[in-house]
C-alpha atoms as a PDB file:
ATOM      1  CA  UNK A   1       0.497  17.536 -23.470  1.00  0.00           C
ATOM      2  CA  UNK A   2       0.331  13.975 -24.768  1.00  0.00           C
ATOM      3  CA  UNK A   3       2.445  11.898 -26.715  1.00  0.00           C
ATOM      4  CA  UNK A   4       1.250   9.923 -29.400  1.00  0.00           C
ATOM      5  CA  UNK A   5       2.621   6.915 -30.994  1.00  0.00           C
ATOM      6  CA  UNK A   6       0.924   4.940 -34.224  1.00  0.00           C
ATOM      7  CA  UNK A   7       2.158   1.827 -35.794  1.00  0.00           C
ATOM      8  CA  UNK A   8       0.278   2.128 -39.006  1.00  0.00           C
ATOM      9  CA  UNK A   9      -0.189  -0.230 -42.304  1.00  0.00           C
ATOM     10  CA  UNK A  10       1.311   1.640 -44.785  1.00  0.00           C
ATOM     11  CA  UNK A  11      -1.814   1.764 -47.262  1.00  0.00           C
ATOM     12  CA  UNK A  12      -3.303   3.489 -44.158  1.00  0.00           C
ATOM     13  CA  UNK A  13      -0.081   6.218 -43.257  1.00  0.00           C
ATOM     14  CA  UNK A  14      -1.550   8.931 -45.756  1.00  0.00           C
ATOM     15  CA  UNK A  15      -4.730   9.630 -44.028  1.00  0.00           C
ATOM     16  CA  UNK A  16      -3.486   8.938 -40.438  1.00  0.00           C
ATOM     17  CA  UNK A  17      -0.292  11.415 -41.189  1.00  0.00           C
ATOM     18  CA  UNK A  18      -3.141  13.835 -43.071  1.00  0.00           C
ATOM     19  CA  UNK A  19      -5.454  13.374 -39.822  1.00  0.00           C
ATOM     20  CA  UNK A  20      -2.851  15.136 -37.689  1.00  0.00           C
ATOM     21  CA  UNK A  21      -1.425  17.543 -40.086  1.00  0.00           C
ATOM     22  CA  UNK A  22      -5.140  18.878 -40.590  1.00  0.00           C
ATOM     23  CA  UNK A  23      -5.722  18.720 -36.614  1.00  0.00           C
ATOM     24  CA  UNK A  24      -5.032  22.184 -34.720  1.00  0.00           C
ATOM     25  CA  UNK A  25      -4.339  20.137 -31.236  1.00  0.00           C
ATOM     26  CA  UNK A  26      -1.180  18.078 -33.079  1.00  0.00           C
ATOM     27  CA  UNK A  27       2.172  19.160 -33.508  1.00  0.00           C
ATOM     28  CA  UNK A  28       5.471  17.864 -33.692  1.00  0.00           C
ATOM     29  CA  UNK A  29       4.547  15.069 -36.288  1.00  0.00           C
ATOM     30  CA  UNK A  30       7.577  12.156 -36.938  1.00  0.00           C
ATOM     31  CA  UNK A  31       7.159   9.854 -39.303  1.00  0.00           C
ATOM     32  CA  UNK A  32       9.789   6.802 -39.798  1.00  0.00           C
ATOM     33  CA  UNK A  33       8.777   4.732 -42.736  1.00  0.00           C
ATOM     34  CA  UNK A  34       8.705   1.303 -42.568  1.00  0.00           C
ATOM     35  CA  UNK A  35      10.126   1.135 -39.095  1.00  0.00           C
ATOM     36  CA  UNK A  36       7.455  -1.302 -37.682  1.00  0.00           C
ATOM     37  CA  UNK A  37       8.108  -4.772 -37.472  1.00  0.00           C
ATOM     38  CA  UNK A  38       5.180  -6.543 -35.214  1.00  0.00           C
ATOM     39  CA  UNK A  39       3.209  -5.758 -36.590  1.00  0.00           C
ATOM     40  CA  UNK A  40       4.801  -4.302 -40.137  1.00  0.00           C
ATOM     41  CA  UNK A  41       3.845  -0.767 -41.004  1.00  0.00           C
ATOM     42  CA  UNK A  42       5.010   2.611 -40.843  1.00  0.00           C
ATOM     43  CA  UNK A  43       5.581   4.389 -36.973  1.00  0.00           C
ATOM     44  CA  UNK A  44       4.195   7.747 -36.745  1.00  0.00           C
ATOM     45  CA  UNK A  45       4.575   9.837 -33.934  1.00  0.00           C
ATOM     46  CA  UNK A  46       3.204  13.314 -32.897  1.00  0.00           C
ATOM     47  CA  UNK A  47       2.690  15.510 -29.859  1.00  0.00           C
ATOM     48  CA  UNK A  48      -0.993  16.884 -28.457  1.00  0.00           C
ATOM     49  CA  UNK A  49      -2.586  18.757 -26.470  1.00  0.00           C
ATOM     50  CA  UNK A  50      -4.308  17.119 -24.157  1.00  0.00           C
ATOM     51  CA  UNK A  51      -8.190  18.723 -25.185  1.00  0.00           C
ATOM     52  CA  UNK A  52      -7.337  17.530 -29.123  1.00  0.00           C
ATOM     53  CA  UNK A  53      -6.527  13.634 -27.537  1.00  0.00           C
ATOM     54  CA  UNK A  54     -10.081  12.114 -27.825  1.00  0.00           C
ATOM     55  CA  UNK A  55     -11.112  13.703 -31.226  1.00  0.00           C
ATOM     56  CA  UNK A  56      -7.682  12.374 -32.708  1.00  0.00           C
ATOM     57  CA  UNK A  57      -7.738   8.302 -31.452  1.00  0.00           C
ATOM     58  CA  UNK A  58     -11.312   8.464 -33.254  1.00  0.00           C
ATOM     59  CA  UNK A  59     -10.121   9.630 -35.772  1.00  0.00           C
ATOM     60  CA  UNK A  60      -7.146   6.855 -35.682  1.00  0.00           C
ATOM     61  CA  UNK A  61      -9.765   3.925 -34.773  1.00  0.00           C
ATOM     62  CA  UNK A  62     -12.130   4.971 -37.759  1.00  0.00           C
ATOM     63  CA  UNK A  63      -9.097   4.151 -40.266  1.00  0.00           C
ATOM     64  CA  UNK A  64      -9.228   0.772 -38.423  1.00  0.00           C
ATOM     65  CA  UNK A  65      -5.193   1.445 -36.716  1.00  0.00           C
ATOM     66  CA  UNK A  66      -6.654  -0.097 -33.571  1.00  0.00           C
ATOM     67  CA  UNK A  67      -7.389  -3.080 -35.171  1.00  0.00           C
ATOM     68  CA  UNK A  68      -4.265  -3.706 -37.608  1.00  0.00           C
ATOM     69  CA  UNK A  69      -1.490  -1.296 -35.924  1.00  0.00           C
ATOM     70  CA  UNK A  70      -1.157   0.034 -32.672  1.00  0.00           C
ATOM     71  CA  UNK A  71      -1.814   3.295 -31.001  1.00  0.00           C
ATOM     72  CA  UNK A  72      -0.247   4.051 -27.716  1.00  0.00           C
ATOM     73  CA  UNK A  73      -0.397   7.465 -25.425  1.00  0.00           C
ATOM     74  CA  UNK A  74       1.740   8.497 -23.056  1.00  0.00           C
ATOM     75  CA  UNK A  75       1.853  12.012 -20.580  1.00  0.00           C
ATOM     76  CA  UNK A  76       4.554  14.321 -21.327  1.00  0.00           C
ATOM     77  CA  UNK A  77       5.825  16.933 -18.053  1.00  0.00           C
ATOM     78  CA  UNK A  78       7.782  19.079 -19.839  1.00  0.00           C
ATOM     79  CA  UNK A  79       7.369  20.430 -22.944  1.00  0.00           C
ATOM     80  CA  UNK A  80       9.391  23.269 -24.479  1.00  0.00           C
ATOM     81  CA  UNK A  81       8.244  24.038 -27.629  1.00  0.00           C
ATOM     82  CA  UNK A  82       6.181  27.202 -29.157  1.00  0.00           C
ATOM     83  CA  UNK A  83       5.113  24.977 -31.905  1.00  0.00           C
ATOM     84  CA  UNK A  84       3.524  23.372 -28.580  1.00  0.00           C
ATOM     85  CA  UNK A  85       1.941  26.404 -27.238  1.00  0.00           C
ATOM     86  CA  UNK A  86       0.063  26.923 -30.530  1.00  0.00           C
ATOM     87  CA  UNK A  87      -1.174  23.669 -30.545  1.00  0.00           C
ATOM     88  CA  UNK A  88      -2.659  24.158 -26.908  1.00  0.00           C
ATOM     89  CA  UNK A  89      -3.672  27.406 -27.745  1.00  0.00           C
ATOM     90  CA  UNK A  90      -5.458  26.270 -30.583  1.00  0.00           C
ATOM     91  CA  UNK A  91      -7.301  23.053 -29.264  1.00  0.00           C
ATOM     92  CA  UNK A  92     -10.560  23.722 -28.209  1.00  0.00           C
ATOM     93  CA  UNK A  93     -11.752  23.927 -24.776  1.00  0.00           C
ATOM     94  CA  UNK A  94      -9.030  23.413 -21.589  1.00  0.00           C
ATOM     95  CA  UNK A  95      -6.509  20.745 -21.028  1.00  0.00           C
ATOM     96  CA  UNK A  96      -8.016  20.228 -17.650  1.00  0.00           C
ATOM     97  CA  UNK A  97     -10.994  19.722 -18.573  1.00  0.00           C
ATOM     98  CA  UNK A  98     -11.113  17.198 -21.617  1.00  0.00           C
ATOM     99  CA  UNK A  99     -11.821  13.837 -20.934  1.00  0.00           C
ATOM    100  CA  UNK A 100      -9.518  11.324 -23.158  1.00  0.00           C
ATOM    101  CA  UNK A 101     -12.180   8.581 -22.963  1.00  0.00           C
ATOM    102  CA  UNK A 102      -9.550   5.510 -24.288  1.00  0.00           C
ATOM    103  CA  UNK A 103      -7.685   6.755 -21.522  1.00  0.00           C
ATOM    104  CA  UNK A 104     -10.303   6.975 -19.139  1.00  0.00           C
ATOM    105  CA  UNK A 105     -11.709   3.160 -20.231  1.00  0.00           C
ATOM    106  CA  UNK A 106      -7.855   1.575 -20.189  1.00  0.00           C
ATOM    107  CA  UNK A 107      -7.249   3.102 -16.523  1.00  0.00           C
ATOM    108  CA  UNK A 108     -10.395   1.893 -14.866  1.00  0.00           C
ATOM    109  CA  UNK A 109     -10.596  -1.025 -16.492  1.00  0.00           C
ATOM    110  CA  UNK A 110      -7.223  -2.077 -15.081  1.00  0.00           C
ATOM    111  CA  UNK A 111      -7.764  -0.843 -11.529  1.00  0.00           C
ATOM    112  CA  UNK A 112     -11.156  -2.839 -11.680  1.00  0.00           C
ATOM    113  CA  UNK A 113      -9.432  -5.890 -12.739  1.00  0.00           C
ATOM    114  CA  UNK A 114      -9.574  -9.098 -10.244  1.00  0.00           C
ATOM    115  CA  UNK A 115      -6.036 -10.438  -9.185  1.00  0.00           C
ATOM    116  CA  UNK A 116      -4.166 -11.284  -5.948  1.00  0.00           C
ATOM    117  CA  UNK A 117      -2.895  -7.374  -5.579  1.00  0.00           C
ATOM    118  CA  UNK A 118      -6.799  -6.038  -5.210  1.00  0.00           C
ATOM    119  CA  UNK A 119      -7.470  -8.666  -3.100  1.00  0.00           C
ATOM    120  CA  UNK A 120      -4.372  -8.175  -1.155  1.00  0.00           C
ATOM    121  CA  UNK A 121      -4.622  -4.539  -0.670  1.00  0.00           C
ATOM    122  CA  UNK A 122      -8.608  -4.604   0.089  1.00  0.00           C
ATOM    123  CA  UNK A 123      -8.167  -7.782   2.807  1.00  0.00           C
ATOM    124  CA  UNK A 124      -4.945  -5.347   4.159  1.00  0.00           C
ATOM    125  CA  UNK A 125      -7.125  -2.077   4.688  1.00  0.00           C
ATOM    126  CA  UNK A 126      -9.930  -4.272   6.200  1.00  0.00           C
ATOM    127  CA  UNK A 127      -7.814  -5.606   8.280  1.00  0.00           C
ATOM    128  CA  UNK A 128      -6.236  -2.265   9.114  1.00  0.00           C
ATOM    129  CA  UNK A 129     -10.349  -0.811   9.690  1.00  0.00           C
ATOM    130  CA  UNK A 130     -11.156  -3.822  12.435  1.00  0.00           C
ATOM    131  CA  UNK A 131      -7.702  -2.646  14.363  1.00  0.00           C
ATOM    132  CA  UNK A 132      -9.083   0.739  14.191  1.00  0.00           C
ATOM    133  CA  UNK A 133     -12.310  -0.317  15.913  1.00  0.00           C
ATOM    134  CA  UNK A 134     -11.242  -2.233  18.213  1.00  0.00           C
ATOM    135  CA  UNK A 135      -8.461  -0.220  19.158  1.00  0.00           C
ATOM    136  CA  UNK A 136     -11.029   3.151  18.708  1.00  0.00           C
ATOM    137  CA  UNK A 137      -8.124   4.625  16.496  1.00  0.00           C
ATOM    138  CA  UNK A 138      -9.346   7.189  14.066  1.00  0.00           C
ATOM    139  CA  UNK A 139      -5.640   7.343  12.599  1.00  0.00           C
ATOM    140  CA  UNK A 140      -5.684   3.980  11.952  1.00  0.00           C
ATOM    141  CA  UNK A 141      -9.274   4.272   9.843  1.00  0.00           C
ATOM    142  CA  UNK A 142      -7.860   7.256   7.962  1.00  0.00           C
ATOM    143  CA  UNK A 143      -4.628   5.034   6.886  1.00  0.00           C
ATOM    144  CA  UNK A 144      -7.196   1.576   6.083  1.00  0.00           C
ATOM    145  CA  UNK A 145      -9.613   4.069   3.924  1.00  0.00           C
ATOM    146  CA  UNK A 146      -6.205   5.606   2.313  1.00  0.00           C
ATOM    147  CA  UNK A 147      -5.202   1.670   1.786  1.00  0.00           C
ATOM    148  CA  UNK A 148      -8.164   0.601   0.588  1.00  0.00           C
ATOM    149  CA  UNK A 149      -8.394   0.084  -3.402  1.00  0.00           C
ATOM    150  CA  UNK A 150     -12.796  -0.085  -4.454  1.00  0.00           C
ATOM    151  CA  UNK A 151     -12.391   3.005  -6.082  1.00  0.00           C
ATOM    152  CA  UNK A 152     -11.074   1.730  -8.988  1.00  0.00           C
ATOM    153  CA  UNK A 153     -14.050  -0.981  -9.837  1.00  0.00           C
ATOM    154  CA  UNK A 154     -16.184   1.450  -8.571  1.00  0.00           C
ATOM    155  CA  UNK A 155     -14.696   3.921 -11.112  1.00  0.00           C
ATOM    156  CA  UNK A 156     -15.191   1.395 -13.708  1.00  0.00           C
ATOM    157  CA  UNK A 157     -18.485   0.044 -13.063  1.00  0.00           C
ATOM    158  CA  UNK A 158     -19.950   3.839 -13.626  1.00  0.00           C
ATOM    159  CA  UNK A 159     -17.710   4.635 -16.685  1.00  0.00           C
ATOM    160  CA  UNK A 160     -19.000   0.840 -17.800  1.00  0.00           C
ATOM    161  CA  UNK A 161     -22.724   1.930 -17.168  1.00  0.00           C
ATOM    162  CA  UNK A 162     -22.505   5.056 -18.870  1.00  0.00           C
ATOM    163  CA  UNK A 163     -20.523   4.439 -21.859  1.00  0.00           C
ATOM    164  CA  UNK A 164     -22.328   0.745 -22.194  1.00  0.00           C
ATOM    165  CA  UNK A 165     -19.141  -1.210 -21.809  1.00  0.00           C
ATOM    166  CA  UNK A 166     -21.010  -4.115 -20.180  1.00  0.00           C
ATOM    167  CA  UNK A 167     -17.263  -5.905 -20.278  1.00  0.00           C
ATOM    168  CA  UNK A 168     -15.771  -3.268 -18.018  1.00  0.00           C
ATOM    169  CA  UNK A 169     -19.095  -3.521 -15.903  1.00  0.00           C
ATOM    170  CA  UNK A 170     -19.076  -6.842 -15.161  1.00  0.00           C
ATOM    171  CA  UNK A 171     -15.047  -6.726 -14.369  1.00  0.00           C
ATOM    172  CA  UNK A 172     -16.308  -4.393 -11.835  1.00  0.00           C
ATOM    173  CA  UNK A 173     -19.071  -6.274 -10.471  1.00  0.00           C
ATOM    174  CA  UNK A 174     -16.530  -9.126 -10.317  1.00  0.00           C
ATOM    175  CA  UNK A 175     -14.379  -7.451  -8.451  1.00  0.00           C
ATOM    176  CA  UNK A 176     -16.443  -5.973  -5.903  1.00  0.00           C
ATOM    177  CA  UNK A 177     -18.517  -8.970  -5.347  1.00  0.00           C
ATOM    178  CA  UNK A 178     -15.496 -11.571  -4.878  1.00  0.00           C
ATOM    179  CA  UNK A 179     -13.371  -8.895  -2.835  1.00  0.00           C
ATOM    180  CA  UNK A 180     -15.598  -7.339  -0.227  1.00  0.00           C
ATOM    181  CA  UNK A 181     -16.540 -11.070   1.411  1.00  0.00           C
ATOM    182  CA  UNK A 182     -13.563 -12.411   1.056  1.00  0.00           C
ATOM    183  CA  UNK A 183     -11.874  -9.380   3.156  1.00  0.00           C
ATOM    184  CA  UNK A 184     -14.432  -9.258   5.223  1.00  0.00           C
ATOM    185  CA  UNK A 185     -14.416 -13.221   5.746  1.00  0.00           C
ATOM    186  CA  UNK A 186     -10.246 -12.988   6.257  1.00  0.00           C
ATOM    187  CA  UNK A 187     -11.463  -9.914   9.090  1.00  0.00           C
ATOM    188  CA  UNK A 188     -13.734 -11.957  10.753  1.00  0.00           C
ATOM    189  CA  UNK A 189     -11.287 -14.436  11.126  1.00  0.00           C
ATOM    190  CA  UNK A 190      -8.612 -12.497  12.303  1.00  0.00           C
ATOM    191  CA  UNK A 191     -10.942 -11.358  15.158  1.00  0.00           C
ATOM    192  CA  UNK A 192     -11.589 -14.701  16.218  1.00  0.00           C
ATOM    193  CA  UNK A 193      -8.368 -15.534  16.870  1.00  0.00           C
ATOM    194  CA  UNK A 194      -7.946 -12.720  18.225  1.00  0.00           C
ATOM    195  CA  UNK A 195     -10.848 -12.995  20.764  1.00  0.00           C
ATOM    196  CA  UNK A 196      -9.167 -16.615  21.243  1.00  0.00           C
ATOM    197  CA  UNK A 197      -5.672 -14.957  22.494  1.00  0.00           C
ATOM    198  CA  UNK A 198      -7.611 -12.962  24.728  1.00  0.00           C
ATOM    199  CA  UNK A 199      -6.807  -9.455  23.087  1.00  0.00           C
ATOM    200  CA  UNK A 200     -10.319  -8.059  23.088  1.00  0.00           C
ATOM    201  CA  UNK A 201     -13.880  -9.039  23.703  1.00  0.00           C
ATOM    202  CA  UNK A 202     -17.155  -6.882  23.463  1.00  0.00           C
ATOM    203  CA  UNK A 203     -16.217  -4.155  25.378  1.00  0.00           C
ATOM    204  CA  UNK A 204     -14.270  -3.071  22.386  1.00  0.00           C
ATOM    205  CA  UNK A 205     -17.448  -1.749  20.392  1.00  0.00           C
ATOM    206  CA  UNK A 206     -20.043  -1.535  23.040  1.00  0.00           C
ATOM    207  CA  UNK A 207     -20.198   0.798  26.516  1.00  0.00           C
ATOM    208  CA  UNK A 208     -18.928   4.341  26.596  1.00  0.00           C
ATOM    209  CA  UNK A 209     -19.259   6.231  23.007  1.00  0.00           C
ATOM    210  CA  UNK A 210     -16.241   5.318  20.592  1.00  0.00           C
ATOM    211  CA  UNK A 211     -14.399   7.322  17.709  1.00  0.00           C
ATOM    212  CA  UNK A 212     -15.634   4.282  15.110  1.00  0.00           C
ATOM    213  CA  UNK A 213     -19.189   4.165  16.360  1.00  0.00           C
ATOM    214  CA  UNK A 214     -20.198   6.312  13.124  1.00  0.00           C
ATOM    215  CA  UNK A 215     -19.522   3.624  11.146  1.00  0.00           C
ATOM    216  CA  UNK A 216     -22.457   1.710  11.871  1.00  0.00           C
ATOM    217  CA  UNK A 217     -25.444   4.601  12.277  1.00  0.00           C
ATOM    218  CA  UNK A 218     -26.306   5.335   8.948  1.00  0.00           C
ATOM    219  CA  UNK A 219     -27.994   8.749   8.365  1.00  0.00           C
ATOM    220  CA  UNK A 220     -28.494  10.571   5.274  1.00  0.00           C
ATOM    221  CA  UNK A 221     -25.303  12.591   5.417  1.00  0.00           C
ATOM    222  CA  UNK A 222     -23.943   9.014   4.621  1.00  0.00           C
ATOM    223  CA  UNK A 223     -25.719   9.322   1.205  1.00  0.00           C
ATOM    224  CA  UNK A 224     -24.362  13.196   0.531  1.00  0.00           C
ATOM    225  CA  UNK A 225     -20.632  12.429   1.612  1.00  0.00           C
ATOM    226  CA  UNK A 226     -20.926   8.877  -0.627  1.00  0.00           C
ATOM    227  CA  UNK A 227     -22.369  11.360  -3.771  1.00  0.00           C
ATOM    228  CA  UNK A 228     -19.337  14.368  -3.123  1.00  0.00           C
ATOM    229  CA  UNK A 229     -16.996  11.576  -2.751  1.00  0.00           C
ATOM    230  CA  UNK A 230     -17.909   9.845  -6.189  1.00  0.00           C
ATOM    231  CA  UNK A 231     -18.483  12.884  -8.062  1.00  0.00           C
ATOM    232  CA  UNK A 232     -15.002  14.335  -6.779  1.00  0.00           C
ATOM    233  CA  UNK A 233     -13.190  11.026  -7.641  1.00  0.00           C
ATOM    234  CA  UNK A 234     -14.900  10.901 -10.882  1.00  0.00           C
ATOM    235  CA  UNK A 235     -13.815  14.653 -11.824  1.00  0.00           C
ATOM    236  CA  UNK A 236     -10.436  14.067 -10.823  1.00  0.00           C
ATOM    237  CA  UNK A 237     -10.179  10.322 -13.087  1.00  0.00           C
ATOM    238  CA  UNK A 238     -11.391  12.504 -16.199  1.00  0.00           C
ATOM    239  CA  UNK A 239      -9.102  15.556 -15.367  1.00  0.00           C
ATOM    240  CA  UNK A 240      -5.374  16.222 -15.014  1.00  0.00           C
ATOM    241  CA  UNK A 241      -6.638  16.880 -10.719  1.00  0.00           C
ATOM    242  CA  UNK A 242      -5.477  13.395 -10.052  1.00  0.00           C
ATOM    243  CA  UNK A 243      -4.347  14.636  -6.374  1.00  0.00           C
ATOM    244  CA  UNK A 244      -7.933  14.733  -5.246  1.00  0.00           C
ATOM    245  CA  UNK A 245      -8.282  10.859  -5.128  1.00  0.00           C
ATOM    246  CA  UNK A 246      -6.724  10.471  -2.153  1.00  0.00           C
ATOM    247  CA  UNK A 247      -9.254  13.125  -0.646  1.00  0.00           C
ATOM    248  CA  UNK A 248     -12.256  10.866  -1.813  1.00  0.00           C
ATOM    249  CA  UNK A 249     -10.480   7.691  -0.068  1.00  0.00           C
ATOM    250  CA  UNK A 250     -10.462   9.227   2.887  1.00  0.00           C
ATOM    251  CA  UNK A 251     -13.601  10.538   3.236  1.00  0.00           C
ATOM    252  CA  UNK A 252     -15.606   7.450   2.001  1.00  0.00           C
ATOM    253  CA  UNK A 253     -16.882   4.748   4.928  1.00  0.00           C
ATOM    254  CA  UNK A 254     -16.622   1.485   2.781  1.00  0.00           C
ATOM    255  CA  UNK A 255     -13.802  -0.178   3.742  1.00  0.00           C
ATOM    256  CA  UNK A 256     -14.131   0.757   7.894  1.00  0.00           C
ATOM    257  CA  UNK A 257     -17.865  -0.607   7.229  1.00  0.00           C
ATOM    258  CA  UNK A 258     -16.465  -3.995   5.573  1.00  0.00           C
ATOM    259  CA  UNK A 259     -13.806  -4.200   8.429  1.00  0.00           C
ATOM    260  CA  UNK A 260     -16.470  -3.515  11.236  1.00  0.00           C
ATOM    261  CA  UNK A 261     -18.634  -6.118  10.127  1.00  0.00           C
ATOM    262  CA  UNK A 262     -16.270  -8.171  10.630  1.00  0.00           C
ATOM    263  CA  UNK A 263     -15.464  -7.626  14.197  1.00  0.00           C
ATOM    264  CA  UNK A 264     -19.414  -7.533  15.188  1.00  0.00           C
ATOM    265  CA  UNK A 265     -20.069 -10.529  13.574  1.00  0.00           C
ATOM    266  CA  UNK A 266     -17.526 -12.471  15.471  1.00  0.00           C
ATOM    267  CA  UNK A 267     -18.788 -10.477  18.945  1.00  0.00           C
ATOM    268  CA  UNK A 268     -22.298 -11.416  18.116  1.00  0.00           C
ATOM    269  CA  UNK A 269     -23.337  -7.529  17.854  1.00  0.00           C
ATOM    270  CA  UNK A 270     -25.898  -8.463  14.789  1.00  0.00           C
ATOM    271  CA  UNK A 271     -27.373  -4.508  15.006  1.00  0.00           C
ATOM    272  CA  UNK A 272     -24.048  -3.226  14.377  1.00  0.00           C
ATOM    273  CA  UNK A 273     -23.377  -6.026  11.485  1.00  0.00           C
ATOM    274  CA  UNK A 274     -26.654  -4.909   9.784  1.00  0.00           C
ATOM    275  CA  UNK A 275     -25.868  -1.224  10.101  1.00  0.00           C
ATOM    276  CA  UNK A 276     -22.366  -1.395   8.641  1.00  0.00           C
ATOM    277  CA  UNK A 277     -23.642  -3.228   6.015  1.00  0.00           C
ATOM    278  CA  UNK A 278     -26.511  -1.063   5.279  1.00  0.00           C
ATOM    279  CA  UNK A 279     -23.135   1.915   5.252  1.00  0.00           C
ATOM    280  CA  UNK A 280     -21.189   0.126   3.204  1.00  0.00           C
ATOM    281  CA  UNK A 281     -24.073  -0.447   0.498  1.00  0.00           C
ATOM    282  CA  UNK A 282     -25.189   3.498   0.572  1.00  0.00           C
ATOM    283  CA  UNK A 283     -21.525   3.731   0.062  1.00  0.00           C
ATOM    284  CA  UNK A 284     -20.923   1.995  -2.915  1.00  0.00           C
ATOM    285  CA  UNK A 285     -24.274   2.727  -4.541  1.00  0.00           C
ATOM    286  CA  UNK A 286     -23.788   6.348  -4.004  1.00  0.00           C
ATOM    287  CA  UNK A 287     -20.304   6.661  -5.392  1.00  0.00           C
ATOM    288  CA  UNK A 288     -21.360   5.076  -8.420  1.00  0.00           C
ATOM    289  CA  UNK A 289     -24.436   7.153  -9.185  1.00  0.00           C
ATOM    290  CA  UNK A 290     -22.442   9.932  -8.639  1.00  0.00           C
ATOM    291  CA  UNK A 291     -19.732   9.096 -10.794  1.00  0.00           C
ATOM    292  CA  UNK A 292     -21.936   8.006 -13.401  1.00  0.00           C
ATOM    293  CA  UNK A 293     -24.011  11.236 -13.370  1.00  0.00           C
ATOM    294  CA  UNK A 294     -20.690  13.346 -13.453  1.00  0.00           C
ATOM    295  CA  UNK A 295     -19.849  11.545 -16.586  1.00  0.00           C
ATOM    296  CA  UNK A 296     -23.068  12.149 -18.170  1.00  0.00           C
ATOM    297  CA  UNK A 297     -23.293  15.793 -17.141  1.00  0.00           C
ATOM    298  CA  UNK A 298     -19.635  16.683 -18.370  1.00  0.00           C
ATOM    299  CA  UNK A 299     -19.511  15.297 -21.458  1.00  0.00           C
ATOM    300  CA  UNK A 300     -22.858  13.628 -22.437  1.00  0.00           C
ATOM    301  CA  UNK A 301     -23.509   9.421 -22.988  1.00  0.00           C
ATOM    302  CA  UNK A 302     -21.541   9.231 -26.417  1.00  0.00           C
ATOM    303  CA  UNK A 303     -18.236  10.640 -27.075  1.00  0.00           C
ATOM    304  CA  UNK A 304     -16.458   9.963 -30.233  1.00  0.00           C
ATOM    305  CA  UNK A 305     -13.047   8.548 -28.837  1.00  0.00           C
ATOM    306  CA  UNK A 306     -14.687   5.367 -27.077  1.00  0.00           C
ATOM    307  CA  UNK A 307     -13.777   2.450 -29.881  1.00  0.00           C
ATOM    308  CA  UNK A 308     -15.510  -0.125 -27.566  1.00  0.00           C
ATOM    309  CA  UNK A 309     -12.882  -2.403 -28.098  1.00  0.00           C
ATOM    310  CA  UNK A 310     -13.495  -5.251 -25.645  1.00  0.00           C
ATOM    311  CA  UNK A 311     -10.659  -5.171 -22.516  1.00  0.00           C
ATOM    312  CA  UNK A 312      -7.919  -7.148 -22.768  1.00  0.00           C
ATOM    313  CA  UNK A 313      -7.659  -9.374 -19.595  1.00  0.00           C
ATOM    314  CA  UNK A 314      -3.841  -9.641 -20.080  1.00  0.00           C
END
């Protein structure tokens, strides 16, 4: 369940209170009058299952709370409660499969958001991928895919495409755009010096066949594992499955094809630059198609929880 919290006006507590008495999905309902200071109003507070989430917040947004209160969610573990069972029982649909769309716009849109920590992490796992090349580790590919963070602006960009939230788009688009060069430019440096300390040279991604060779010969099962990967990351953002993500960063090539383009570029292997690249863009694209189309398929282009209030950038 979910646990809802509503600084309200007080010419508005009446209907919002009346909203979640009427609602199967609520229970639990608190009200402390006049116990909002910043802004003033009354603080309600109510319990729901997790199906009844997205038809509620309309609900609350329609009355204009967004705007002159404050409405916060939060997960619950544990709940012991039969008034609680009811209210899951009578919800409709399943827990695991609603989509709280608020939810699902305030998560991406903060994992797509540009700052020193994406860039960090991305230039990190990059880093991690041209170590795996040169050094033909697979382990150490698995850990800089695992490191890696695109998901989330990936994650965004579709949920931005389908639900029209050109702000959250272009925060995406941002993100990817300024992160992938710079990592790979920070790479590509880090080779060079170490080519210059004498640590490697060529042999390192040409000769005998190597473990990280797949990186660079794109195929069209590089299209069908990008599409599973996106639609399986996608199910599990808009589900209660959240342990599947880490599946979908493993199995995706974009951040070994960043961090191999990297290496080949310094080494002069121009084939191998091209092909990585060409990965890493059937990568991204098909994630995000994917993802988009899962959205579209699961719970159609318009839902009624979506407020489009702009994203903060705080």
């Amino acid at each position: 369940m979910l646990h809802l919290r509503v600084v309200c006006p007080a010419d508005r507590v009446d209907a919002a209170v009346g909203l979640l008495r009427e609602h199967p999905g609520a229970t639990h309902l608190v009200l402390f009058p006049g116990a909002a200071l910043d802004p003033e109003g009354d603080v309600v507070e109510a319990d729901l299952a997790r199906e009844a989430a997205d038809d509620v917040l309309a609900g609350l947004c329609r009355l204009g709370i967004d705007r002159d209160g404050g409405v916060t969610l939060e997960q619950i573990d544990t709940v012991l409660s039969d008034a609680g069972d009811r209210a899951e029982e009578r919800a409709p649909g399943e827990g695991a499969d609603a989509v709280v769309w608020e939810e699902l716009v305030a998560r991406s849109g903060e994992e797509s958001r540009l700052n020193t920590t994406f860039l960090a992490f991305l230039t990190i796992a990059c880093l991690l991928a041209a170590v795996g090349v040169i050094t033909d580790s697979p382990v150490t590919l698995v850990g800089a895919m695992v490191v890696g963070p695109e998901f989330g602006p990936l994650a965004a960009l579709a949920v931005g495409l389908v639900r029209r939230r050109w702000d959250l788009a272009r925060r995406a688009v941002l993100a990817l755009v300024v992160g992938f060069p710079l990592a790979i430019a920070v790479t590509a440096a880090g080779a060079w010096l170490g080519t210059l300390a004498g640590m490697f040279d060529a042999s390192a991604i040409n000769g005998e066949e190597h473990v990280a060779d797949f990186v660079y010969r794109v195929g069209p099962w590089s299209l069908v594992v990008a599409v599973l990967a996106g639609a399986a990351g996608m199910l599990s953002m808009t589900s209660a499955k959240s342990a599947a993500l880490v599946g979908v960063f493993i199995s995706v090539t974009t951040v070994p094809a960043a961090g191999y383009i990297g290496v080949a570029a310094i080494l002069g292997e121009w084939g191998k630059v091209f092909g990585s690249a060409a990965q890493l863009a059937i990568n991204l694209l098909g994630i995000v198609l994917a993802a988009a189309l899962v959205l579209v398929l699961r719970h159609g282009v318009r839902a009624p929880g979506d407020s489009g209030r702009p994203l903060s950038d705080g």
